[in-house]
C-alpha atoms as a PDB file:
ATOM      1  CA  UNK A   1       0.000   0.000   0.000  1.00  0.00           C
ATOM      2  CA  UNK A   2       1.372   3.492  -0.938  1.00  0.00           C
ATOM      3  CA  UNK A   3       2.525   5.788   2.483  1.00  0.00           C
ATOM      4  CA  UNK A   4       2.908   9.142   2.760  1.00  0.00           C
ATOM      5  CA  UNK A   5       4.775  11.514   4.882  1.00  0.00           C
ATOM      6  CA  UNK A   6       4.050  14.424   6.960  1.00  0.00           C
ATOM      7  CA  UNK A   7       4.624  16.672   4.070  1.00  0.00           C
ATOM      8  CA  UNK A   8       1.996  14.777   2.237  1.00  0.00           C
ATOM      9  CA  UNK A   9       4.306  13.266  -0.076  1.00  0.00           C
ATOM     10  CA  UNK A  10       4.907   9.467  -1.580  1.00  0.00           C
ATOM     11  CA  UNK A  11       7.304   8.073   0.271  1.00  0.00           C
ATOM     12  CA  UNK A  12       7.821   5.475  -2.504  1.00  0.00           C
ATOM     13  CA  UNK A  13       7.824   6.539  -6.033  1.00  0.00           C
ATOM     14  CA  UNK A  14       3.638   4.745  -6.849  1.00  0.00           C
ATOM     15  CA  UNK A  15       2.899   3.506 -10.550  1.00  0.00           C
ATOM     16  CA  UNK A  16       0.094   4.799 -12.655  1.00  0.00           C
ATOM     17  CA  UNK A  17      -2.561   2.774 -13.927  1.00  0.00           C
ATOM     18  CA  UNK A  18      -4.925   3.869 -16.708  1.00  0.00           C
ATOM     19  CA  UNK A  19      -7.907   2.524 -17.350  1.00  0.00           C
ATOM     20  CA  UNK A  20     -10.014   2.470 -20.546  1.00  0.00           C
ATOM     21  CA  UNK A  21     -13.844   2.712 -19.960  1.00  0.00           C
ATOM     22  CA  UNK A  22     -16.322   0.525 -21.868  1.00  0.00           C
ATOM     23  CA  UNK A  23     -15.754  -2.633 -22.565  1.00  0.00           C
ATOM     24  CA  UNK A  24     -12.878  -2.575 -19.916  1.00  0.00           C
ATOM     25  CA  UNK A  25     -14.710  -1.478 -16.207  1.00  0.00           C
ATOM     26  CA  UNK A  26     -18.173  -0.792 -17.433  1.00  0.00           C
ATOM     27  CA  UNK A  27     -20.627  -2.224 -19.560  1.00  0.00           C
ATOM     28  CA  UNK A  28     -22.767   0.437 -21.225  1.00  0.00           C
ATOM     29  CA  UNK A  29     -24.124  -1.673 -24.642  1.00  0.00           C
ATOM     30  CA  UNK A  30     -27.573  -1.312 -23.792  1.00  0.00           C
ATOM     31  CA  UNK A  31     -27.142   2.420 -23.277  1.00  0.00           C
ATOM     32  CA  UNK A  32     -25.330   2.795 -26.449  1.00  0.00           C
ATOM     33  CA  UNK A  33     -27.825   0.788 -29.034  1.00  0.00           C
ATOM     34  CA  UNK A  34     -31.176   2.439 -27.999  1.00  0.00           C
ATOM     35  CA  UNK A  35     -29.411   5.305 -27.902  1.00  0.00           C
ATOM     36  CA  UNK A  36     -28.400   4.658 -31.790  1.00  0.00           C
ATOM     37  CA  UNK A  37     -31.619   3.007 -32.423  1.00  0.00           C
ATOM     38  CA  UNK A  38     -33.449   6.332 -31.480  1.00  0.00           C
ATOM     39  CA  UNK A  39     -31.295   8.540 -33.745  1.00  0.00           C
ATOM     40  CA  UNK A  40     -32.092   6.496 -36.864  1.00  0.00           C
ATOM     41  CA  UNK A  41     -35.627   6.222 -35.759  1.00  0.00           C
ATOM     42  CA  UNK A  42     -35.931   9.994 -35.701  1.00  0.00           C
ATOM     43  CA  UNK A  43     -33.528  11.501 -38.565  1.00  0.00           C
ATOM     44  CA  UNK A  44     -33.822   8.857 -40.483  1.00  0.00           C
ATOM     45  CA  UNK A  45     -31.583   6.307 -42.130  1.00  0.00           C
ATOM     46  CA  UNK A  46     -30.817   2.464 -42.295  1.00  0.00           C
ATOM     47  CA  UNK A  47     -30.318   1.360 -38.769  1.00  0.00           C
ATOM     48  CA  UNK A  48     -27.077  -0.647 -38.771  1.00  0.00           C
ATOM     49  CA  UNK A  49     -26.600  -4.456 -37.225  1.00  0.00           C
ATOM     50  CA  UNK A  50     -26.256  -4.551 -33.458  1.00  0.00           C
ATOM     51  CA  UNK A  51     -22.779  -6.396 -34.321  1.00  0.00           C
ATOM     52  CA  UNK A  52     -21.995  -3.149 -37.057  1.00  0.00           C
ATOM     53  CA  UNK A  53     -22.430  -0.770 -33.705  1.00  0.00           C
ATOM     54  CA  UNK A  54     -20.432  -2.961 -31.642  1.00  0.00           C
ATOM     55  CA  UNK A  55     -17.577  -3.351 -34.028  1.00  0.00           C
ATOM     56  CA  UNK A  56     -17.411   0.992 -33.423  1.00  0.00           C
ATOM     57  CA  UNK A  57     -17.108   1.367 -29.868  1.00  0.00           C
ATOM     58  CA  UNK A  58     -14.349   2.490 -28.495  1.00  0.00           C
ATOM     59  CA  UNK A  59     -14.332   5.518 -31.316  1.00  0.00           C
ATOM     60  CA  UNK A  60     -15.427   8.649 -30.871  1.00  0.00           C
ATOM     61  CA  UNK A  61     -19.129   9.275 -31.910  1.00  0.00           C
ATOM     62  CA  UNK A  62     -18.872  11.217 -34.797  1.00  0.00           C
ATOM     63  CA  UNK A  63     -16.256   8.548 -36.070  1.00  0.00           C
ATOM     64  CA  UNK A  64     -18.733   6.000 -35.228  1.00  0.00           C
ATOM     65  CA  UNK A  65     -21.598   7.447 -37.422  1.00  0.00           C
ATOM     66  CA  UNK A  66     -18.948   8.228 -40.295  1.00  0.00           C
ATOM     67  CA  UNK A  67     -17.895   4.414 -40.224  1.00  0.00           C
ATOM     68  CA  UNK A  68     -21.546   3.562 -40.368  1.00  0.00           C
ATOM     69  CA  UNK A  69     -22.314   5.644 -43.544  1.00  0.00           C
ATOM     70  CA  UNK A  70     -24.171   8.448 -41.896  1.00  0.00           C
ATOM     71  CA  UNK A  71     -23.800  11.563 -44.417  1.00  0.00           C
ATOM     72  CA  UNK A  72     -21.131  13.999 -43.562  1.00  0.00           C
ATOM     73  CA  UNK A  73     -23.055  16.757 -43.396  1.00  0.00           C
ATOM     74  CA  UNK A  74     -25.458  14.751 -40.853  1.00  0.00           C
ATOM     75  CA  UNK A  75     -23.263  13.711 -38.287  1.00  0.00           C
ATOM     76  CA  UNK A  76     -23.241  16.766 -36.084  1.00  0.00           C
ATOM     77  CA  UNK A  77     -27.183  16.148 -35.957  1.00  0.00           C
ATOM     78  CA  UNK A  78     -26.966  12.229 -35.000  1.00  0.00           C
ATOM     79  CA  UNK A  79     -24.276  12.806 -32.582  1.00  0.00           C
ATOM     80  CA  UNK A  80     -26.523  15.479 -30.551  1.00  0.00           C
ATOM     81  CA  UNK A  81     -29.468  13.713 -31.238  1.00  0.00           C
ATOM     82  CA  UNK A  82     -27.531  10.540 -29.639  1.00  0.00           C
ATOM     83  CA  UNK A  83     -26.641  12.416 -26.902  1.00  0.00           C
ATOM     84  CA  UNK A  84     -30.067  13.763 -25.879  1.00  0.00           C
ATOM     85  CA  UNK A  85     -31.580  10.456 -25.389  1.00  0.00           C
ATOM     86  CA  UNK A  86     -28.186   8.255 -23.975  1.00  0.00           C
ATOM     87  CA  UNK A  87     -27.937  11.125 -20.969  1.00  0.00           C
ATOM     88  CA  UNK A  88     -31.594  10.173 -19.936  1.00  0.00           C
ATOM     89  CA  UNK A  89     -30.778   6.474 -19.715  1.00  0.00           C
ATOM     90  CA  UNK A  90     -27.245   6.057 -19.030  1.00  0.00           C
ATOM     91  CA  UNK A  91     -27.040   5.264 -14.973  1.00  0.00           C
ATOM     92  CA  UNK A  92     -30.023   2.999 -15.796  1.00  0.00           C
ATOM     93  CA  UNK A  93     -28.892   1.206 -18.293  1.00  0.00           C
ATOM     94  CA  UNK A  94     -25.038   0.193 -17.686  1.00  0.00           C
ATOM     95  CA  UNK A  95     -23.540  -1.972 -15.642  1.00  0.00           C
ATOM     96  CA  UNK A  96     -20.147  -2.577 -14.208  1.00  0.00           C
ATOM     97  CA  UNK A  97     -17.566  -5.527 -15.840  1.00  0.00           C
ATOM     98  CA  UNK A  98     -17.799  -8.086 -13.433  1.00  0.00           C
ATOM     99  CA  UNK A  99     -14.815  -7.572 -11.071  1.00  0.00           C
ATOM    100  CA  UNK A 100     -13.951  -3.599 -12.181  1.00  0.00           C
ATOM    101  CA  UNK A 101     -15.435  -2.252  -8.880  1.00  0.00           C
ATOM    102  CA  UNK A 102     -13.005  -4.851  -7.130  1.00  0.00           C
ATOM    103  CA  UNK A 103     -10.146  -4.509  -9.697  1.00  0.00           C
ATOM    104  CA  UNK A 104     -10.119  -0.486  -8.703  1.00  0.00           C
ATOM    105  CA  UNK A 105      -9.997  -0.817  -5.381  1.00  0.00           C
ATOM    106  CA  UNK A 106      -7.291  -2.849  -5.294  1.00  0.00           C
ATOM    107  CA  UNK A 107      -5.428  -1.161  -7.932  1.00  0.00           C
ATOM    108  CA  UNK A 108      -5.782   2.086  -5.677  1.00  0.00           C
ATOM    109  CA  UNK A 109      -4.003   0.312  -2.575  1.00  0.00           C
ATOM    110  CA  UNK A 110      -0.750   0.252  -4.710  1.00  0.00           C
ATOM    111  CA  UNK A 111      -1.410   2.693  -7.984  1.00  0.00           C
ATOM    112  CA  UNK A 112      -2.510   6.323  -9.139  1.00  0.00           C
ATOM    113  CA  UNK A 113      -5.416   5.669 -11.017  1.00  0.00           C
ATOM    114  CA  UNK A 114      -6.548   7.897 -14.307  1.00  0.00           C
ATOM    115  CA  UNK A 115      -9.446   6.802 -16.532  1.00  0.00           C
ATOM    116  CA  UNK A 116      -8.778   7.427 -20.552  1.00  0.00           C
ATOM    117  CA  UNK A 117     -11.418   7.014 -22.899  1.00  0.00           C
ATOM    118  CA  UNK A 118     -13.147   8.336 -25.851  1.00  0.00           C
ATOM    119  CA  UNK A 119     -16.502   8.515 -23.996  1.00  0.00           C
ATOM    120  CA  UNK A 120     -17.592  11.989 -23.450  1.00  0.00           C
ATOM    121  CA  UNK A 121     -15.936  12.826 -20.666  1.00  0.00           C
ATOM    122  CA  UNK A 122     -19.339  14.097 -18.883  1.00  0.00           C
ATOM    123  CA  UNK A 123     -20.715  10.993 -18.235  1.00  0.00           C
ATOM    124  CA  UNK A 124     -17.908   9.161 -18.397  1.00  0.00           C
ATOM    125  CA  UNK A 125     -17.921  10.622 -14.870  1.00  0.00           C
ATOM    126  CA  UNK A 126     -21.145  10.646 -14.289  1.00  0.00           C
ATOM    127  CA  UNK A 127     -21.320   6.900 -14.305  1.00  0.00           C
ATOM    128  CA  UNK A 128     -18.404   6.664 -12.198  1.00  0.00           C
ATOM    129  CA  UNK A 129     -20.187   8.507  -9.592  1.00  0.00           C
ATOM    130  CA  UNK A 130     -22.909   6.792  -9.359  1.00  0.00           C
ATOM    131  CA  UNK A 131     -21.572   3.654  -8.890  1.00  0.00           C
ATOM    132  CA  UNK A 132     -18.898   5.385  -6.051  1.00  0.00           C
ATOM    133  CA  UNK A 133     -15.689   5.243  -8.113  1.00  0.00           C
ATOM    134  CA  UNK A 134     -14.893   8.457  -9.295  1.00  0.00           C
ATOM    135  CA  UNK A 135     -12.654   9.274  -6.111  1.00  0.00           C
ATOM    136  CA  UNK A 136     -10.290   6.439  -6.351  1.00  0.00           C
ATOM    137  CA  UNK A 137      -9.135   8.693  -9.729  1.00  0.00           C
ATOM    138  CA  UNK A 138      -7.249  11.408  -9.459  1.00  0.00           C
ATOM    139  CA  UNK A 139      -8.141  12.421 -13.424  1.00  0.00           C
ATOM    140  CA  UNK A 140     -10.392  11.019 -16.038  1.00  0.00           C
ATOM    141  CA  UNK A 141      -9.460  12.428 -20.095  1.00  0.00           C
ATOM    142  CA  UNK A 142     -12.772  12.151 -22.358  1.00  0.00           C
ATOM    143  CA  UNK A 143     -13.135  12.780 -25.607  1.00  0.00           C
ATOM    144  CA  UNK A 144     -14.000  16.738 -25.674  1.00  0.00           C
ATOM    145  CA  UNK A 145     -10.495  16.839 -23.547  1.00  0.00           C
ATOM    146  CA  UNK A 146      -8.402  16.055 -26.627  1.00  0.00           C
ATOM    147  CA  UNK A 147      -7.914  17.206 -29.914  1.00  0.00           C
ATOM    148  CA  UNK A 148      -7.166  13.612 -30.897  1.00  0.00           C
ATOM    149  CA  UNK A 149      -8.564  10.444 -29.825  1.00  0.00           C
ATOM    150  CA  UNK A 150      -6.992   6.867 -29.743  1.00  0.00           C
ATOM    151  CA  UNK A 151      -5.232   5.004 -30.740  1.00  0.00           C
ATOM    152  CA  UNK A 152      -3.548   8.662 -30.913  1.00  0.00           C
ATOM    153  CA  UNK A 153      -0.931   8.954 -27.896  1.00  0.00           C
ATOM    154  CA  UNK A 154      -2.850  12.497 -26.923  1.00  0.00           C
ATOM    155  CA  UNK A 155      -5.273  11.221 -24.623  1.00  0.00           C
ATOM    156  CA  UNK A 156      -2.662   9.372 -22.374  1.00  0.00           C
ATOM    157  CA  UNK A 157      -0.375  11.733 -22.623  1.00  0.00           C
ATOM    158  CA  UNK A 158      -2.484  14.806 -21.798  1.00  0.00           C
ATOM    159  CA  UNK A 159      -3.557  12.438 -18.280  1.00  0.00           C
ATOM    160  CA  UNK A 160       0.161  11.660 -17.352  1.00  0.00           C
ATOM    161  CA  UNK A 161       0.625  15.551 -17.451  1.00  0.00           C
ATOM    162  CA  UNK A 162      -1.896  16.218 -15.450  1.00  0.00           C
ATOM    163  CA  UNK A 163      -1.422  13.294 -12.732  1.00  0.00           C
ATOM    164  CA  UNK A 164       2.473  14.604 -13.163  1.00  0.00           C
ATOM    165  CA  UNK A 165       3.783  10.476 -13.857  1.00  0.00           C
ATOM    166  CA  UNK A 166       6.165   8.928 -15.168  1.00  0.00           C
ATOM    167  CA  UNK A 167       5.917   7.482 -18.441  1.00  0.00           C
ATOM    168  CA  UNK A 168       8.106   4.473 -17.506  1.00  0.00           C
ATOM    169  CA  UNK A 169       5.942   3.620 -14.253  1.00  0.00           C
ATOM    170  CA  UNK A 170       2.690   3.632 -16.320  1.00  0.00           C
ATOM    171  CA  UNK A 171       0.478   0.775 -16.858  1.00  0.00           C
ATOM    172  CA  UNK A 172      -3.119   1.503 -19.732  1.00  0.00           C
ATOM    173  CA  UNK A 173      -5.229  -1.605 -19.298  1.00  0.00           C
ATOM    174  CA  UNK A 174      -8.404  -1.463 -21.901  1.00  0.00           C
ATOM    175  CA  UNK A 175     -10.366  -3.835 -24.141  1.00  0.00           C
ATOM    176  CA  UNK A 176      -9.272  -3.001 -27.831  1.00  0.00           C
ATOM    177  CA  UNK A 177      -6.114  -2.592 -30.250  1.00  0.00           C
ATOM    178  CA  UNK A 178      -6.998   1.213 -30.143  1.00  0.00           C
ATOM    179  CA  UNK A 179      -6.091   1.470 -26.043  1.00  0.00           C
ATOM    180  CA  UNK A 180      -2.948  -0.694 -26.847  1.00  0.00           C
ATOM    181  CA  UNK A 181      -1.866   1.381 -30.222  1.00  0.00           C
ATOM    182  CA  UNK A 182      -1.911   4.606 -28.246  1.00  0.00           C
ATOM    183  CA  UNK A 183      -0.091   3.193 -25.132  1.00  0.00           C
ATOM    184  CA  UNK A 184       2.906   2.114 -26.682  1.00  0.00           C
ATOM    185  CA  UNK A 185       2.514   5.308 -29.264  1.00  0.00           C
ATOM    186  CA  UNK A 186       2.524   7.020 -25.529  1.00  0.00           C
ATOM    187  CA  UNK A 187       5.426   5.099 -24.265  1.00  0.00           C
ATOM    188  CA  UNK A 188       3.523   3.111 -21.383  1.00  0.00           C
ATOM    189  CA  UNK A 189       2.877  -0.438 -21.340  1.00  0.00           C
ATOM    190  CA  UNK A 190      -0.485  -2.296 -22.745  1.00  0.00           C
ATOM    191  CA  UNK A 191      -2.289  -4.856 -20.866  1.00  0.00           C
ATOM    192  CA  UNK A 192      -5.398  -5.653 -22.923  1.00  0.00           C
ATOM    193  CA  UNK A 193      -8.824  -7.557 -21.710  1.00  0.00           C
ATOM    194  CA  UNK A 194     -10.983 -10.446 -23.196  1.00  0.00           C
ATOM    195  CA  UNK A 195     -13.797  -9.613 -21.522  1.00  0.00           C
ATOM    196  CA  UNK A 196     -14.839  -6.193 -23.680  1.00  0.00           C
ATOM    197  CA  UNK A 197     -15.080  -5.388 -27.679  1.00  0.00           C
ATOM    198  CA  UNK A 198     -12.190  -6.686 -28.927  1.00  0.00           C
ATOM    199  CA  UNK A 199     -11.284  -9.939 -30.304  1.00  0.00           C
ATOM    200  CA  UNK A 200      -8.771 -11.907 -28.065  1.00  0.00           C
ATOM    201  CA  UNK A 201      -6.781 -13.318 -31.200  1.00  0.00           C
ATOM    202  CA  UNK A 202      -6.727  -9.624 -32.559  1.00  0.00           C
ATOM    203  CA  UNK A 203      -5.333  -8.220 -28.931  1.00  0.00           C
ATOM    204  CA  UNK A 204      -2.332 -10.767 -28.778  1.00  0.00           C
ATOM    205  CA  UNK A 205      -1.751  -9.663 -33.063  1.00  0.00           C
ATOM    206  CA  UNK A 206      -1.409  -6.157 -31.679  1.00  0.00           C
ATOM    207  CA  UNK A 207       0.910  -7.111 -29.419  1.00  0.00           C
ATOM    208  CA  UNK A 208      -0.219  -6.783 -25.606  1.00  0.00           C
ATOM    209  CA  UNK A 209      -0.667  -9.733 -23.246  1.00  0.00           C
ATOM    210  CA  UNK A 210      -4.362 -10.635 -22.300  1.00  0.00           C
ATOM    211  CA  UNK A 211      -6.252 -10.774 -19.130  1.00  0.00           C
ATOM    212  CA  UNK A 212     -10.021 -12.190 -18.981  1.00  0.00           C
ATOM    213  CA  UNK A 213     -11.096  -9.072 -16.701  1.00  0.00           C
ATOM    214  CA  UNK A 214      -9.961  -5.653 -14.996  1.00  0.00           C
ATOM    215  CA  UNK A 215      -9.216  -8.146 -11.799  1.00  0.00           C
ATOM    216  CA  UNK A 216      -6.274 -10.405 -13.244  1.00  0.00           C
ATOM    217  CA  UNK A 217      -4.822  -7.654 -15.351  1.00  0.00           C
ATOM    218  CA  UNK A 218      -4.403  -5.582 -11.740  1.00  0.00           C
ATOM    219  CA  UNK A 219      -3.588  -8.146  -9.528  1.00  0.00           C
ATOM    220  CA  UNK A 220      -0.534  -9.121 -12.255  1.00  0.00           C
ATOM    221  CA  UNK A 221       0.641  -5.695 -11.838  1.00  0.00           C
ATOM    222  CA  UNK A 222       0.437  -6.193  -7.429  1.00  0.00           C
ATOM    223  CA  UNK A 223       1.905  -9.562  -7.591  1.00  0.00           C
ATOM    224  CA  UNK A 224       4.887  -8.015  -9.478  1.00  0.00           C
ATOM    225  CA  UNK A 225       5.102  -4.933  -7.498  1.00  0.00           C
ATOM    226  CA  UNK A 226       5.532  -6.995  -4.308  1.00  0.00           C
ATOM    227  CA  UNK A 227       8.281  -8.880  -5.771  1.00  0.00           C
ATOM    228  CA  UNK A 228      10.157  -7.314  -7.599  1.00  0.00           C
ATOM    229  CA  UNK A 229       9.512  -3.492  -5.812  1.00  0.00           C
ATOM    230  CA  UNK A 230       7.942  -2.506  -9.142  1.00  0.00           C
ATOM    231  CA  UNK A 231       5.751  -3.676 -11.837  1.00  0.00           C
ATOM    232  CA  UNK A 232       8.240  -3.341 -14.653  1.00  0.00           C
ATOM    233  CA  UNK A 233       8.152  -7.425 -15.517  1.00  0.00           C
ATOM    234  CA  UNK A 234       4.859  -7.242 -17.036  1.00  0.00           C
END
């Protein structure tokens, strides 16, 4: 567990552990697809396959409605329109990964936690709140924080200014190739998850090892902390 002084300071230099947000501690599928659902069923459109939405998250909305053939000049409109329905269901309809509430805990008795996602940044912590783990994070980057999203480096970068880390003692743990791309882009190490949107096969191609949940992937990171007096094995 990290100490501190009288001073208030670390009196051991902690790690830095960023998390990615769906797919990786919460599960917010529901939330998303009636959310898309209602924007095709009021401006119009083809709605797309629940698997052609699914393949999409993890990018930023307006890349998500380009991908899915939404005109251009449209997007704006969807993206708002998206927005006005998923903030009146959101809390309601998402749920936690099973072991993320556990897997942040424990990650805060040894870590310096930061959340890093391409979720609007709103109720990114919104959600957080209401199920009680925004405080265990000293900063959460959303997408209107950045100029560009992942697998861009900005996004991590931007929250290891902010938390004032080191680049060497940081850890990104998420659930596609886009949290992995823009960790090593960032200089900080991968460790990717089965139990979100990507493909397991696909995680290992880009190059990070695999965990089934948030819970393994953080209890690696302890186990190797306690014996080696870091994490830097993993």
């Amino acid at each position: 567990m990290m100490t501190k002084n009288s001073n208030n300071q670390y009196t051991d230099t902690p790690i830095t552990i960023l998390f990615d947000l769906d797919g990786t501690l919460i599960d917010s599928t529901e939330a998303i697809l009636e959310s898309f659902a209602r924007t095709f069923e009021l401006l119009g459109g083809s709605m797309p396959s629940r698997e052609a939405i699914e393949s999409q998250i993890g990018h930023p909305l307006s890349e998500m409605y380009r991908r899915l053939e939404v005109p251009e000049d449209r997007i704006e409109e969807y993206v708002r329109s998206y927005k006005e329905h998923y903030r009146t269901i959101h809390t309601k309809k998402t749920v936690l990964i099973p072991g993320a509430r556990e897997a942040v805990l424990r990650a805060s008795e040894f870590a310096r936690l930061g959340v890093v996602t391409t979720k609007t940044g709103k109720y990114s912590r919104e959600l957080l709140e209401h199920f009680g783990l925004m405080e265990s994070f000293d900063v959460l980057i959303g997408s209107e924080n950045v100029r560009r999203h992942k697998p861009h480096p900005e996004p991590i970068e931007k929250a290891l200014a902010r938390m004032g880390s080191l680049r060497e003692l940081c850890w990104m743990i998420g659930d596609t190739c886009m949290d992995v791309e823009a960790a090593k882009a960032a200089g900080v190490r991968p460790l990717a998850l089965s139990c979100g949107y990507g493909l397991e096969e696909r995680l290992r191609e880009c190059g990070a090892p695999v965990f089934p949940g948030p819970m393994e992937a953080v209890e690696t990171l302890a186990k190797n902390r306690k014996s080696t007096g870091n994490s830097r094995a993993v």
